[in-house]
Every structure is written in C-alpha cells, then in structure tokens.
Protein backbone atom coordinates (compact mmCIF):
# COMPACT_ATOMS: atom_id res chain seq x y z
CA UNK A 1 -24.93 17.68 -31.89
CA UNK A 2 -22.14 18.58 -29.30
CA UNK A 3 -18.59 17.32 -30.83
CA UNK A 4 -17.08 17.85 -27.20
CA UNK A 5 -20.08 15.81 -25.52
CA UNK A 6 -19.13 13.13 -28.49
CA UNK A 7 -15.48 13.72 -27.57
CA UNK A 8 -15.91 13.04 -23.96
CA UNK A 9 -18.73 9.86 -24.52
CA UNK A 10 -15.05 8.48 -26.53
CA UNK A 11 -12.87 8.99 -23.55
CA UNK A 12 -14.96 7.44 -20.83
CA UNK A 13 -14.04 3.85 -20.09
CA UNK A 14 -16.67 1.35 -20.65
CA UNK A 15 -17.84 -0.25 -17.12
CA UNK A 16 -16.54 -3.79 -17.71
CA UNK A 17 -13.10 -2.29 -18.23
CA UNK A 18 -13.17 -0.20 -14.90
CA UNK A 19 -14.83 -3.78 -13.52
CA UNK A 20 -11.91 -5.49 -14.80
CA UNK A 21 -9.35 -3.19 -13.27
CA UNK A 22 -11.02 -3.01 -10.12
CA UNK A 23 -11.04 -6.72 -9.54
CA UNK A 24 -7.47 -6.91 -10.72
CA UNK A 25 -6.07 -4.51 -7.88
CA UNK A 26 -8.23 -6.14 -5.45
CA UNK A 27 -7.09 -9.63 -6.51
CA UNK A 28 -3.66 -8.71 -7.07
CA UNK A 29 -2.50 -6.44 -3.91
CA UNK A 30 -5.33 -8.38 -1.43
CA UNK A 31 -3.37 -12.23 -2.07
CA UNK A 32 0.04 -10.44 -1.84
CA UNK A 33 0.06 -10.81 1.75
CA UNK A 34 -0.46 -14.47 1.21
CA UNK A 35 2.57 -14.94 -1.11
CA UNK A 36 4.65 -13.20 1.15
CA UNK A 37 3.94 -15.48 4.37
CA UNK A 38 4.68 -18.30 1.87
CA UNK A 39 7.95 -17.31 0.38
CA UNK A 40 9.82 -15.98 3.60
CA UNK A 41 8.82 -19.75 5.02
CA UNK A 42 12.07 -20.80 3.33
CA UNK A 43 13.85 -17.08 1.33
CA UNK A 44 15.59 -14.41 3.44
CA UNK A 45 12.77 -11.75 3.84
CA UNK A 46 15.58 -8.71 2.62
CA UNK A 47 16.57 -10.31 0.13
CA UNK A 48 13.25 -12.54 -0.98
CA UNK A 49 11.38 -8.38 -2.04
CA UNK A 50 14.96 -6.39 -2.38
CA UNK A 51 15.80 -8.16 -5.48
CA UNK A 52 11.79 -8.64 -6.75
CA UNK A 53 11.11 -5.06 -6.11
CA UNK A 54 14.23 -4.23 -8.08
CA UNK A 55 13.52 -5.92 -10.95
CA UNK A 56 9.69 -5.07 -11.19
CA UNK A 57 11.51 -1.25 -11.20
CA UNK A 58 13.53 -1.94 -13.86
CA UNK A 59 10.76 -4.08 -15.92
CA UNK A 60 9.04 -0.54 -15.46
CA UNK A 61 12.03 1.32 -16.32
CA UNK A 62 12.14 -0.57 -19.27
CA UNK A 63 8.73 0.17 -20.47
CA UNK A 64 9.36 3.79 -19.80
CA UNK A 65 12.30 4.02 -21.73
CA UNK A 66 10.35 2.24 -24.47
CA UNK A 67 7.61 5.20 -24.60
CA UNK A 68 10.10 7.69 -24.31
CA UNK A 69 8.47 8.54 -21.05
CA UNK A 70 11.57 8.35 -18.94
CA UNK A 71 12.88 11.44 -17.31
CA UNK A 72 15.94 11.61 -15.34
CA UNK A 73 15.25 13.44 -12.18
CA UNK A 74 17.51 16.56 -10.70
CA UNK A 75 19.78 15.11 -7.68
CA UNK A 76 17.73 17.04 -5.16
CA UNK A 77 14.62 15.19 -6.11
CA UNK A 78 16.51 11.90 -6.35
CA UNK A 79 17.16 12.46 -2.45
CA UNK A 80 13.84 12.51 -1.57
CA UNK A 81 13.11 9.77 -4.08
CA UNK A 82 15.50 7.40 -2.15
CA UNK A 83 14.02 8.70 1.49
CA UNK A 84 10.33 7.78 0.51
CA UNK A 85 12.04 4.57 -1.50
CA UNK A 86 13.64 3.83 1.72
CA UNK A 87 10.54 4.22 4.28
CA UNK A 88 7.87 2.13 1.96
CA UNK A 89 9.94 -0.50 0.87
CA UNK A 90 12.78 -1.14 3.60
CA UNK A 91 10.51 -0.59 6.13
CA UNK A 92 7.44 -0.94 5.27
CA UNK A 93 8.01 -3.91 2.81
CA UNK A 94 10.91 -5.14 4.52
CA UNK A 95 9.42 -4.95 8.28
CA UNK A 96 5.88 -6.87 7.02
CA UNK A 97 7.93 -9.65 5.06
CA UNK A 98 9.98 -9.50 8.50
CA UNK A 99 6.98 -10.23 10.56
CA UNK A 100 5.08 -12.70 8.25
CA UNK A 101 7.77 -15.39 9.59
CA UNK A 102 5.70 -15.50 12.70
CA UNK A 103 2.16 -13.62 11.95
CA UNK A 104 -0.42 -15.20 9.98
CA UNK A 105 -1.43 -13.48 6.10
CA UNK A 106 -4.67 -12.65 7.32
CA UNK A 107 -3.72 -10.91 10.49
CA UNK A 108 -0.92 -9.02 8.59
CA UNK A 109 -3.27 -7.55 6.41
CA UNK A 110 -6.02 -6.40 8.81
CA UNK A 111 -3.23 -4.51 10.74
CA UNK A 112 -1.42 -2.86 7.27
CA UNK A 113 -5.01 -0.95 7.17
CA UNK A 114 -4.04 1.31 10.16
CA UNK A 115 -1.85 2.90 7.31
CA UNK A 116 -4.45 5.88 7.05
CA UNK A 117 -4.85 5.92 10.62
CA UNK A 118 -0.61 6.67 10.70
CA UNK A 119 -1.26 9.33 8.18
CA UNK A 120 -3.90 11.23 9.74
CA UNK A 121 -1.69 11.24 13.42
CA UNK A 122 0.98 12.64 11.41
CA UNK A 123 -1.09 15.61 9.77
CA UNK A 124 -2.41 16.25 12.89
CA UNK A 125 1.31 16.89 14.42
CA UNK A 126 2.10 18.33 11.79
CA UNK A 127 1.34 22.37 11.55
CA UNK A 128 0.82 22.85 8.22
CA UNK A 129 -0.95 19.41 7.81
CA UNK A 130 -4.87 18.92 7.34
CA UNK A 131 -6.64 19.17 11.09
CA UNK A 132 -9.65 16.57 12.01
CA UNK A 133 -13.00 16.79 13.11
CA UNK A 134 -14.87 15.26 15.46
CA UNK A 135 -15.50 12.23 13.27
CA UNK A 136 -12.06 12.12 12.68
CA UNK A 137 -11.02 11.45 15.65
CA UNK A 138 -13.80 9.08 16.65
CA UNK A 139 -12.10 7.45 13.22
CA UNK A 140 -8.36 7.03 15.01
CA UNK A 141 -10.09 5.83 18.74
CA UNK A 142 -11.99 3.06 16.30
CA UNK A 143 -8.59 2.23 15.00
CA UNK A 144 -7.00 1.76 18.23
CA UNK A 145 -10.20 -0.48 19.19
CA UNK A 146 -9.78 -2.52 15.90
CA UNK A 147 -6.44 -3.45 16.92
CA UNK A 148 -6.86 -4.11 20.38
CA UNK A 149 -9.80 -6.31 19.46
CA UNK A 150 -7.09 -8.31 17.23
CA UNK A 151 -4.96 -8.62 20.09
CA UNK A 152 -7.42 -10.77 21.86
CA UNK A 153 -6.70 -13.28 19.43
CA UNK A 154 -3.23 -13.60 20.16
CA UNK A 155 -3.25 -15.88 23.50
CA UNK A 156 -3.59 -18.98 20.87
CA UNK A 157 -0.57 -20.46 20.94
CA UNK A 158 1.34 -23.16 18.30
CA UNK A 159 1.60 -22.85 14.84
CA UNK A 160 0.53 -19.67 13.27
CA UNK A 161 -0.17 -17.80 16.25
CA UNK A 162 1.76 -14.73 15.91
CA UNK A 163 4.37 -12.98 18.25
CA UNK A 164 4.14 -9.53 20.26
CA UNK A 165 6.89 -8.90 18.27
CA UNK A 166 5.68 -9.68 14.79
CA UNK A 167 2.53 -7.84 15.71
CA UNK A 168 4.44 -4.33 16.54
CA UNK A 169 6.63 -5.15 13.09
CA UNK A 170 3.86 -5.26 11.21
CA UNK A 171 2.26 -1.92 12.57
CA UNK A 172 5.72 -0.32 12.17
CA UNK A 173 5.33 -1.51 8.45
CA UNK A 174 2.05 0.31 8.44
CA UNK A 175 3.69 3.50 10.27
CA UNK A 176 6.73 3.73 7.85
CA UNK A 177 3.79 3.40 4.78
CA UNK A 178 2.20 6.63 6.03
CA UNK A 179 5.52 8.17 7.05
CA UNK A 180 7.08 7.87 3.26
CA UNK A 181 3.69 8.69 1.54
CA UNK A 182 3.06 11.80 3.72
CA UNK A 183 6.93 12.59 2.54
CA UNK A 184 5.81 12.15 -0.76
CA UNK A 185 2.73 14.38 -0.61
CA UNK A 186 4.42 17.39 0.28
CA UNK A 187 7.41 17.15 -1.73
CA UNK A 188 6.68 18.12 -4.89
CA UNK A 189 8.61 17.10 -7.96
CA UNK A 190 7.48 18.10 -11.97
CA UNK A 191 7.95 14.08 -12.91
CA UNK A 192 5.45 12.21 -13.23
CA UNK A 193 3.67 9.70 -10.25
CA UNK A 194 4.18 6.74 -12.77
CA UNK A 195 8.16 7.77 -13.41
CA UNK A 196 8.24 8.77 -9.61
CA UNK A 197 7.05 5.41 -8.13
CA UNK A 198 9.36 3.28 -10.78
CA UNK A 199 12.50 5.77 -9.02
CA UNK A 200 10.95 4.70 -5.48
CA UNK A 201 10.69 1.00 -6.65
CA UNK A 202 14.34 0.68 -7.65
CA UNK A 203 15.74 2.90 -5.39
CA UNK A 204 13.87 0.96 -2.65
CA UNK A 205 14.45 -2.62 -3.95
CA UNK A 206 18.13 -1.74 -4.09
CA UNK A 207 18.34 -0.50 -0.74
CA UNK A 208 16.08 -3.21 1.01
CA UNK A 209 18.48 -5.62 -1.24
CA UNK A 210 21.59 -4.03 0.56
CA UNK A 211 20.14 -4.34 3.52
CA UNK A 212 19.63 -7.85 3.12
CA UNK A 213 23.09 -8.58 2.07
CA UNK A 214 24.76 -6.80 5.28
CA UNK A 215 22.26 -9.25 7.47
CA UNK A 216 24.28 -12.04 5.47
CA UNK A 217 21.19 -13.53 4.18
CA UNK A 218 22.74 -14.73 1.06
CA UNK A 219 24.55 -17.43 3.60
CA UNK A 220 20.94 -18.34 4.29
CA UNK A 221 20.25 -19.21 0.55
CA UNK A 222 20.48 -23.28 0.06
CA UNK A 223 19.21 -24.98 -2.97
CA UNK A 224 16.75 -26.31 -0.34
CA UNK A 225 15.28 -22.28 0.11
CA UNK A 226 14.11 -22.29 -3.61
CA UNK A 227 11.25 -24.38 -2.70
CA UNK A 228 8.68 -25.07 -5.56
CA UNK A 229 6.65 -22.41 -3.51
CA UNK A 230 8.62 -19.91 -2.80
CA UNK A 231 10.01 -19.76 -6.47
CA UNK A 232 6.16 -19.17 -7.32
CA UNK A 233 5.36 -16.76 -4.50
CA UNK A 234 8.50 -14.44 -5.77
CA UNK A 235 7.29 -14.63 -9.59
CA UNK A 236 3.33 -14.41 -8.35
CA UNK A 237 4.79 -10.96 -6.49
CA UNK A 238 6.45 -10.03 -9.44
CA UNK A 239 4.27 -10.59 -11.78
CA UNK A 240 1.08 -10.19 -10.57
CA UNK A 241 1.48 -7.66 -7.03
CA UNK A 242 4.21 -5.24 -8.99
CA UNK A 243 3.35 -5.19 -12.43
CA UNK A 244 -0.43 -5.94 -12.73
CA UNK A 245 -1.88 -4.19 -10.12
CA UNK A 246 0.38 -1.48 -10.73
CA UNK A 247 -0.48 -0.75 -13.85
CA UNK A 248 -4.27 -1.76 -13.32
CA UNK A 249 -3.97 0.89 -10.59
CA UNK A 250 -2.67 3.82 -12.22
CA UNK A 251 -4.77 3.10 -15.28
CA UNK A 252 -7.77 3.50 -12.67
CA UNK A 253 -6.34 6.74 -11.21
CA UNK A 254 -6.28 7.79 -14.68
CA UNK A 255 -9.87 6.95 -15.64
CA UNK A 256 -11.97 7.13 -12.22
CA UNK A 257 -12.25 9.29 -8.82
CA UNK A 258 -9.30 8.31 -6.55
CA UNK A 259 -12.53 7.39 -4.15
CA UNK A 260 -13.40 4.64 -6.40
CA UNK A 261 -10.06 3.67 -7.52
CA UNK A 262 -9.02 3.65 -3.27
CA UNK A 263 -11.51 1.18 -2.11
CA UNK A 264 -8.62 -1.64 -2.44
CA UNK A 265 -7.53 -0.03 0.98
CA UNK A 266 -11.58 -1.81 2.37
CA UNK A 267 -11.00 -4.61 -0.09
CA UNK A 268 -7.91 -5.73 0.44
CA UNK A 269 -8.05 -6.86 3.71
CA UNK A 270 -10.90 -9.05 3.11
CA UNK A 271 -9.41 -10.85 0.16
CA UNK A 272 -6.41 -11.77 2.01
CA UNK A 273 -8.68 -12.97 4.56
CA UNK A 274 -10.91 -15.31 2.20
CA UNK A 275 -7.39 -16.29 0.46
CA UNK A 276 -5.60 -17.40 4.17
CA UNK A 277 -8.56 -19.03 5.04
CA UNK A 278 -9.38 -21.33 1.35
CA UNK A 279 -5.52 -21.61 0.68
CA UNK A 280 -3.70 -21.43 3.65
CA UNK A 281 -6.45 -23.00 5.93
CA UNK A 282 -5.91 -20.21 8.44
CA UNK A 283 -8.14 -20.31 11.16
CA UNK A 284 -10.15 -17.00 11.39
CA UNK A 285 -11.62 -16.44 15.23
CA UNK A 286 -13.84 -13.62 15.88
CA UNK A 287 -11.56 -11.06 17.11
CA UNK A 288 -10.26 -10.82 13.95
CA UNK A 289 -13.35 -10.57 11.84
CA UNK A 290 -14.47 -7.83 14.69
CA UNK A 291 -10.85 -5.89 14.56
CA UNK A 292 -11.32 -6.03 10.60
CA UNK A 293 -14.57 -4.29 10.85
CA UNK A 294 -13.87 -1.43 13.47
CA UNK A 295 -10.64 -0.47 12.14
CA UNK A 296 -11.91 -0.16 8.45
CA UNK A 297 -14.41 1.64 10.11
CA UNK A 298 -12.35 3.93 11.60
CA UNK A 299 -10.63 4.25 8.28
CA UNK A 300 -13.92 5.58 6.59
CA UNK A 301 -14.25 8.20 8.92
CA UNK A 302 -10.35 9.44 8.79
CA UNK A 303 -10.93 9.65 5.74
CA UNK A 304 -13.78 11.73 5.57
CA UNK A 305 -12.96 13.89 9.04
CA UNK A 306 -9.96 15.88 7.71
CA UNK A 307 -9.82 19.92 7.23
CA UNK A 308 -7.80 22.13 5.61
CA UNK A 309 -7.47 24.80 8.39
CA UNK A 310 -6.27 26.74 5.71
CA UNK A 311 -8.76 26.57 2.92
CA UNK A 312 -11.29 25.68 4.58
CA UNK A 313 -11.60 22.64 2.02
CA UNK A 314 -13.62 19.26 3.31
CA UNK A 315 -10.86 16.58 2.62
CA UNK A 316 -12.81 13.68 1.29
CA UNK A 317 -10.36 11.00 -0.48
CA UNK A 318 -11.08 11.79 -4.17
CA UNK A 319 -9.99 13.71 -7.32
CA UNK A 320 -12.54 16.93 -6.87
CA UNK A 321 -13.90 18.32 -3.58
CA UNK A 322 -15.90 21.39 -2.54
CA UNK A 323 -14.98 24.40 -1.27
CA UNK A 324 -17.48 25.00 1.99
CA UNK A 325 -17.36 28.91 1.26
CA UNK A 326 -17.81 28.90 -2.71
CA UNK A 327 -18.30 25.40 -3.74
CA UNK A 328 -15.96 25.94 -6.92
CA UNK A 329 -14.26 22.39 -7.35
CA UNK A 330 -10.80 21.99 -5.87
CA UNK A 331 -8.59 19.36 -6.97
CA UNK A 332 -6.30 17.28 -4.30
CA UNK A 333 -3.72 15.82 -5.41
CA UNK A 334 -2.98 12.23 -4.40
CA UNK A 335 0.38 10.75 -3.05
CA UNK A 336 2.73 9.66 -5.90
CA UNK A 337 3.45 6.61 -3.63
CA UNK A 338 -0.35 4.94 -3.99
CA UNK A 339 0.76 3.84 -6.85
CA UNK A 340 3.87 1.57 -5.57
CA UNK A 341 1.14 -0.63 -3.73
CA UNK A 342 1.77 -2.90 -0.86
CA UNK A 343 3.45 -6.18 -2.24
C-alpha cells in the first residue's frame, strides 16, 4: 500500500464540500448585485460600500492577525496595493453602486461579465501581454454583440429602465475590474493573495469611503436613509458577498482547478437574473436573455483563445496547462484580486 496515495486520498475534499462551496460563491456574489440596487435606493452609493468594504477588510484583518498570518507589506508594494485597491473598489465598486440608482440588478450583472472581455483588450495592447487567436477574437466581437443586443432593451421607458449613462457606468465598472486585476497580475509581491486582497479591501473601502465624504454624502444620510432594507442589504453585503463568498472562494482556489472554482464568472449572471426577476419582479425581455448568452459566450472563448507569444503556452483559465512543444505542466498563476469578488 502507497502511504503518499493514502496521503493524498486524505487531502482531497469530499464532493459535497466542493458542492457546498460552489453554491455558496454562486449564491453569495450572483444576489450581490441585487442588494446593491436595493440599498443605494435610499444610502449614498460612496459611502453605502466605502465603509462595508472597510470593515469586511478589517473583519479579515482580524482573522489574520488571529492566525498569525498577517504580514505587513514593504511601502513599495503597499503602492501598488492602494492602485489595484483604488481601480476595483472606487471604480469598479463605486461606479456599479453608482449606476444601480438608475439600471436594473439584472442588467448590471449581465454587463459586469464583459470584465474578461476588458482584460483580454488590454493584453492584447499590451506587448508583453498574452496575444489571441482566432477564437479569441471571435470571443471579444461576441462580446460587443452581447451588449449591443442589451441595448435594444433600453427604449423601455419608466421605472427601472436604465439610463445611457448608467449603462456606460456600469461597463466602466467592468473596465476598471480588468484594469486593477491585470495590475495585479503582473505585479508581483511575496504576500500572500488572501493577505493581498484583505490590503486591497481596506485600502479600497477607505478610499471609496473618502471619496464619498468629499461628494458630501454624509449630508445625504437622514434617519429616513436607514430603511429596514437598506440596513439589511449593507449587512447581507457584509456578511454574506465579503466574508462568505470570500472565504468559500479562496477555500475553492485552494482545493480545485481555478477552471472549476471560475465558473461563478457564467453563474453569476444568471443568479442575479432569477433573483431580480422572483424578488425584485424585474421584468426580463429577450434582449437581455439573448445579450446574456452571446456575451458569456464570447467569454468562453477569450478565455480559451489566449497565447503566450513567448512560451508558446495555450492559456486556458486553470491551475495547470500544457506546453504545445513538450507538454510538461506549466502552472499560471491567477490574479490575487479574484479573490476580492464583485460585491
């Protein structure tokens, strides 16, 4: 009998607990977009995720501290931490909470999924950054489709309709995403993604905070604002977006392929879908359901179209790929910043 087969039989999670996990990053970080559109009905959008990103950093902070896991990081990489801190959560959680005023949960989340679509534009302009192939590409024009398909739903007007405005907000959220993640991928730092994203998280929630303050949204705040509501769309966010599917998603990156643990990014959009249209009773038209489908499309074959011009190394979104020339296993490193998610 093999003690290192025995060994590694121990180590591997049992499927209900990767089942478990799964369903609680798909429930957590798909209804997210839900809660948001709820809470900035009546709470300052800066302010309303500065201060709950902030303290979901801190809760994390705390827990590090606890396992003697913390690790202060060198002022150099504390820089960069605050850029990529900046870009995912002032823009990219501050512009979607932003546009949520005015666009619908459902719609919000269908355009977030460009994000990989963002990313693989900016390798591509990038020199040193992975180059795409044919399918690739035919992945970004399927993108562009998906969202002009959603546009076509935008002529409804009244309640809930959406605004040009909110619509480019929201893909700017999606653009600063892939902007601060593609940061985070090639700068390098010897802490840990889990210390790393609680940095970002703070850092981010502080500045997005500060931002919210200069706007003079704490003149907005009336007891009125702290509707029953919004109080329990800021602790659902908390609680359940921050903490829960955080940790449910880095225990996954720690126990599966990044392929399996990454399907939230095809998930996602369809819970918040299910969740505007049972909770919110948001009115789903076909554009929608046809933008959802092309554009996750597209994001399949981004995904899977990207080379390393350099290596020569078929990019496919998981821990190990193949080297075409010797097909010795090659491990690709993920960004740090998956692990933030989008709440």
């Amino acid at each position: 009998m093999n003690p290192a087969a025995n060994s590694a039989d121990r180590d591997q999670p049992k499927a209900w607990k990767i089942l478990l996990a799964l369903s609680l990053v798909y429930t957590a970080w798909g209804t997210t977009y839900l809660a948001i559109h709820e809470g900035v009905k009546t709470l300052p959008p800066g302010l309303f995720g500065g201060v709950r990103l902030t303290l979901a950093g801190l809760i994390l902070l705390g827990y590090l501290v606890a396992r003697k896991q913390f690790v202060p990081l060198p002022t150099r990489d504390l820089l960069w931490t605050l850029l990529v801190g900046v870009l995912l959560f002032v823009f990219g959680n501050g512009l979607i909470s932003l546009a949520e005023k005015t666009v619908p949960s459902g719609m919000a989340s269908v355009l977030v999924a460009t994000t990989p679509l963002w990313m693989a534009l900016l390798e591509v302009a990038c020199p040193w950054g992975e180059r795409l192939t044919w399918r690739g590409w035919l992945g970004l024009v399927a993108g562009l489709l998906g969202v002009g398909l959603l546009w076509l739903d935008r002529p409804h007007e009244g309640e809930g309709a959406g605004s040009p405005l909110g619509y480019l907000l929201v893909l700017g959220s999606a653009a600063a995403w892939a902007v601060g993640s593609f940061v985070s991928r090639y700068r390098r730092s010897s802490a840990s993604p889990f210390v790393l994203a609680t940095y970002q998280m703070i850092l981010g929630g502080l500045s997005l905070t500060a931002v919210g303050l200069v706007a003079g949204e704490a003149g907005q705040l009336t007891v009125d604002s702290f509707t029953p509501n919004g109080v329990f769309a800021f602790f659902y966010l908390l609680v359940v977006g921050s903490l829960v599917g955080f940790v449910a998603y880095a225990w996954l990156l720690g126990h599966v392929s990044t392929t399996l643990a990454g399907t939230y990014a095809y998930v996602n959009p369809v819970v918040a879908l299910f969740a505007a249209v049972l909770l919110d009773k948001e009115v789903i038209g076909w554009p929608v359901v046809a933008g959802m489908t092309v554009i996750l499309l597209g994001v399949a074959l981004v995904r899977q179209g990207g080379v390393d011009k350099k290596r020569g190394v078929l990019l496919v979104e998981g821990d190990v790929t193949s080297n075409q020339m010797s097909h010795e296993p090659l491990r690709v490193r993920t960004p740090e910043t998956e692990l933030a998610g989008r709440d």
